[in-house]
C-alpha atoms as a PDB file:
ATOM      1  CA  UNK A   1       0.000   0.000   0.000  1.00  0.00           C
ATOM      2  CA  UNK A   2       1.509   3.529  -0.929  1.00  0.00           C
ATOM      3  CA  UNK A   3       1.873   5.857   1.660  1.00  0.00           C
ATOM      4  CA  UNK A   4      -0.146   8.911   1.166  1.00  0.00           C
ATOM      5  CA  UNK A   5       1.521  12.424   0.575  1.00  0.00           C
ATOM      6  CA  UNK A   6       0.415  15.201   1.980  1.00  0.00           C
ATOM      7  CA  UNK A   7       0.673  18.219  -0.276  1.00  0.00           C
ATOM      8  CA  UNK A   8       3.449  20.971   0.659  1.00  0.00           C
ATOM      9  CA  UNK A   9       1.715  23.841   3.117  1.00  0.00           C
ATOM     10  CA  UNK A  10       1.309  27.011   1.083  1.00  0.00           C
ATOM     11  CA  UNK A  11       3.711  29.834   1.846  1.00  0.00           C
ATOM     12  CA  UNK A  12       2.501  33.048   3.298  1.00  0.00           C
ATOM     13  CA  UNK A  13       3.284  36.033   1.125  1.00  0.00           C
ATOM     14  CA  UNK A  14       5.731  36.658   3.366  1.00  0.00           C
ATOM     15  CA  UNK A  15       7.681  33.734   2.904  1.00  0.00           C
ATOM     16  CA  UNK A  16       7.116  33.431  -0.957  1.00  0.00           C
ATOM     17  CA  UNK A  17       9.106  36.699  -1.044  1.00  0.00           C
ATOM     18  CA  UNK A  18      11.898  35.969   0.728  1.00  0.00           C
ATOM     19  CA  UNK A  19      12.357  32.630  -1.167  1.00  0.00           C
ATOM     20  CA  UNK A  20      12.070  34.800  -4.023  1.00  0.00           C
ATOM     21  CA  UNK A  21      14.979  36.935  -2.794  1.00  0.00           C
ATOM     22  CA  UNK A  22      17.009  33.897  -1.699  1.00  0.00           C
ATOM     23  CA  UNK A  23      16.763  32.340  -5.341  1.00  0.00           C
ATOM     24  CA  UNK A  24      17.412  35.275  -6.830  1.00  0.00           C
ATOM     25  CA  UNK A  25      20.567  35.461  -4.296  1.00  0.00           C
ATOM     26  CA  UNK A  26      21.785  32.646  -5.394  1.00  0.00           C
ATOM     27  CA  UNK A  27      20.953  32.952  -9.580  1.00  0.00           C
ATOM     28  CA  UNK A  28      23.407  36.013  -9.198  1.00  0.00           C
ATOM     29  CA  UNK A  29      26.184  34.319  -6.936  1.00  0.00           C
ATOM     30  CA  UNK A  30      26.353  31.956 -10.231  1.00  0.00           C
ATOM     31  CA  UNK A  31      26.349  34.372 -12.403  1.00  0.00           C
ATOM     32  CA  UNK A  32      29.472  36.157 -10.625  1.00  0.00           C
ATOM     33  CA  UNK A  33      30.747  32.579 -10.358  1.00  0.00           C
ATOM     34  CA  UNK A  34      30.717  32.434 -14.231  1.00  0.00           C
ATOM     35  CA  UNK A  35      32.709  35.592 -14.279  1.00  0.00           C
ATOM     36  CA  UNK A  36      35.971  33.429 -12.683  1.00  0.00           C
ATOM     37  CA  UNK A  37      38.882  34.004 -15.159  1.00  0.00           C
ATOM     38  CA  UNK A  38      40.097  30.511 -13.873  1.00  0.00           C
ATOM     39  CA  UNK A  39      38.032  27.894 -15.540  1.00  0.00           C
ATOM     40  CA  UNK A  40      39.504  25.471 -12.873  1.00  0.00           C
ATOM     41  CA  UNK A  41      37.751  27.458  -9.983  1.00  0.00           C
ATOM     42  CA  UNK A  42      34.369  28.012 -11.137  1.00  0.00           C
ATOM     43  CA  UNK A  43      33.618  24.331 -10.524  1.00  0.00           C
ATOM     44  CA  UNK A  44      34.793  24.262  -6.810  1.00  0.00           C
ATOM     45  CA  UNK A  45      33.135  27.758  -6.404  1.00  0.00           C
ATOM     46  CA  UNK A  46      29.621  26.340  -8.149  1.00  0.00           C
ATOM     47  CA  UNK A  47      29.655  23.575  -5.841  1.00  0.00           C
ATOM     48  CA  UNK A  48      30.546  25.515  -3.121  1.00  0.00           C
ATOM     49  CA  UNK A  49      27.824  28.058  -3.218  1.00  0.00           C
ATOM     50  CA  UNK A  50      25.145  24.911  -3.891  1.00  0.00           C
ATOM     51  CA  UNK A  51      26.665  23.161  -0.718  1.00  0.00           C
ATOM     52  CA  UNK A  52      25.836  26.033   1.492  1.00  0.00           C
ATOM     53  CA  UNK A  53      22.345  26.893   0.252  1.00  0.00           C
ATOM     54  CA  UNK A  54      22.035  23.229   0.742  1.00  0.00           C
ATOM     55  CA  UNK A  55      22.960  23.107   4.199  1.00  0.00           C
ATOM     56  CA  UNK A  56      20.924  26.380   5.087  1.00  0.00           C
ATOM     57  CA  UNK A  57      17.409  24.967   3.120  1.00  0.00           C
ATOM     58  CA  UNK A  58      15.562  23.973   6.346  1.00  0.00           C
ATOM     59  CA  UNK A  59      16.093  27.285   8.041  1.00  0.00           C
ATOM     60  CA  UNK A  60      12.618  28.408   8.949  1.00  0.00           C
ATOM     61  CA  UNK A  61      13.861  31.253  11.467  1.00  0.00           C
ATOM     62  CA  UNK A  62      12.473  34.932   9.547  1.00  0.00           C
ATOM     63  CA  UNK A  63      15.679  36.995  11.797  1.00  0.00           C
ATOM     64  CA  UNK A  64      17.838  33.909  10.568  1.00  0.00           C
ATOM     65  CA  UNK A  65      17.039  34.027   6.984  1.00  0.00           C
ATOM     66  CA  UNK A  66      17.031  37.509   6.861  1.00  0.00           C
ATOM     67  CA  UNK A  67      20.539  37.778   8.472  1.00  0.00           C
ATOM     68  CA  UNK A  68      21.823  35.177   5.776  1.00  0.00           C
ATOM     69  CA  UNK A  69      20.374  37.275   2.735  1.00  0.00           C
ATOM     70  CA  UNK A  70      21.947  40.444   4.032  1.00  0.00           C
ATOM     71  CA  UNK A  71      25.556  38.314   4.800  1.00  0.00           C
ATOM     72  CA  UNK A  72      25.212  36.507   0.993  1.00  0.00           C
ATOM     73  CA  UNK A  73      24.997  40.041  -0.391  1.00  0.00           C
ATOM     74  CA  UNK A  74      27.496  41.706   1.194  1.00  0.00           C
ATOM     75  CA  UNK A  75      30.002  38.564   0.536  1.00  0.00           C
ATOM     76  CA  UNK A  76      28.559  39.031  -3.375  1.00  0.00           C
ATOM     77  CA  UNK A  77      29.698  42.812  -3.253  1.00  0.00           C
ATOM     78  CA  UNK A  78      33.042  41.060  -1.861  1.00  0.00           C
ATOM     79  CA  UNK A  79      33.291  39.053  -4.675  1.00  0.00           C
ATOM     80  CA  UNK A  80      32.185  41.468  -7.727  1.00  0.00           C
ATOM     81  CA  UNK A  81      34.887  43.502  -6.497  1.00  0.00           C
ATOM     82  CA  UNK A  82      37.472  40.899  -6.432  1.00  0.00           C
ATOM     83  CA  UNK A  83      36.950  40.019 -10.277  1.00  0.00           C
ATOM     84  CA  UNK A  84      36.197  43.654 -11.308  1.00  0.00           C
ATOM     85  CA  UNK A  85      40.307  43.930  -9.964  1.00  0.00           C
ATOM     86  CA  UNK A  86      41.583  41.111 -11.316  1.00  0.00           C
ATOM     87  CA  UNK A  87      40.255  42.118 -14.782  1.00  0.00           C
ATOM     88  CA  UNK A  88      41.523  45.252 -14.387  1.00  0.00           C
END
């Protein structure tokens, strides 16, 4: 007999935006990634980045999620200025 499955609890608005801004986090942390003059980095770096939205998927905390948005953004600032130098 097949278990039954329950269908996934609607998000609040609230939450549907923040997901929004944590995908949207993370489609431009791969687009920076992409921007790696090292073709041998860009691997590590892509599986980096998945590995720690992995590990930080089940956070349900709103002053936890919020903290990590603000932290991946400032490290993607970091980072845009890192290749924007070694272009240069």
């Amino acid at each position: 007999m097949a278990a039954s499955r329950l269908p996934p609890a609607a998000l609040t608005l609230k939450q549907f935006l923040r997901r929004q801004q944590v995908l949207q986090l993370y489609r431009r942390i791969l687009q920076a990634i992409r921007e790696v003059p090292n073709e041998v980095d860009r691997p590590y770096l892509k599986n980096w980045a998945r590995e720690e939205f992995k590990r930080n998927k089940d956070a349900t905390e709103e002053d936890a999620i919020r903290m990590m948005i603000t932290q991946g953004n400032m490290q993607l600032k970091g980072f845009e200025r890192t290749l924007k130098l070694a272009k240069s």
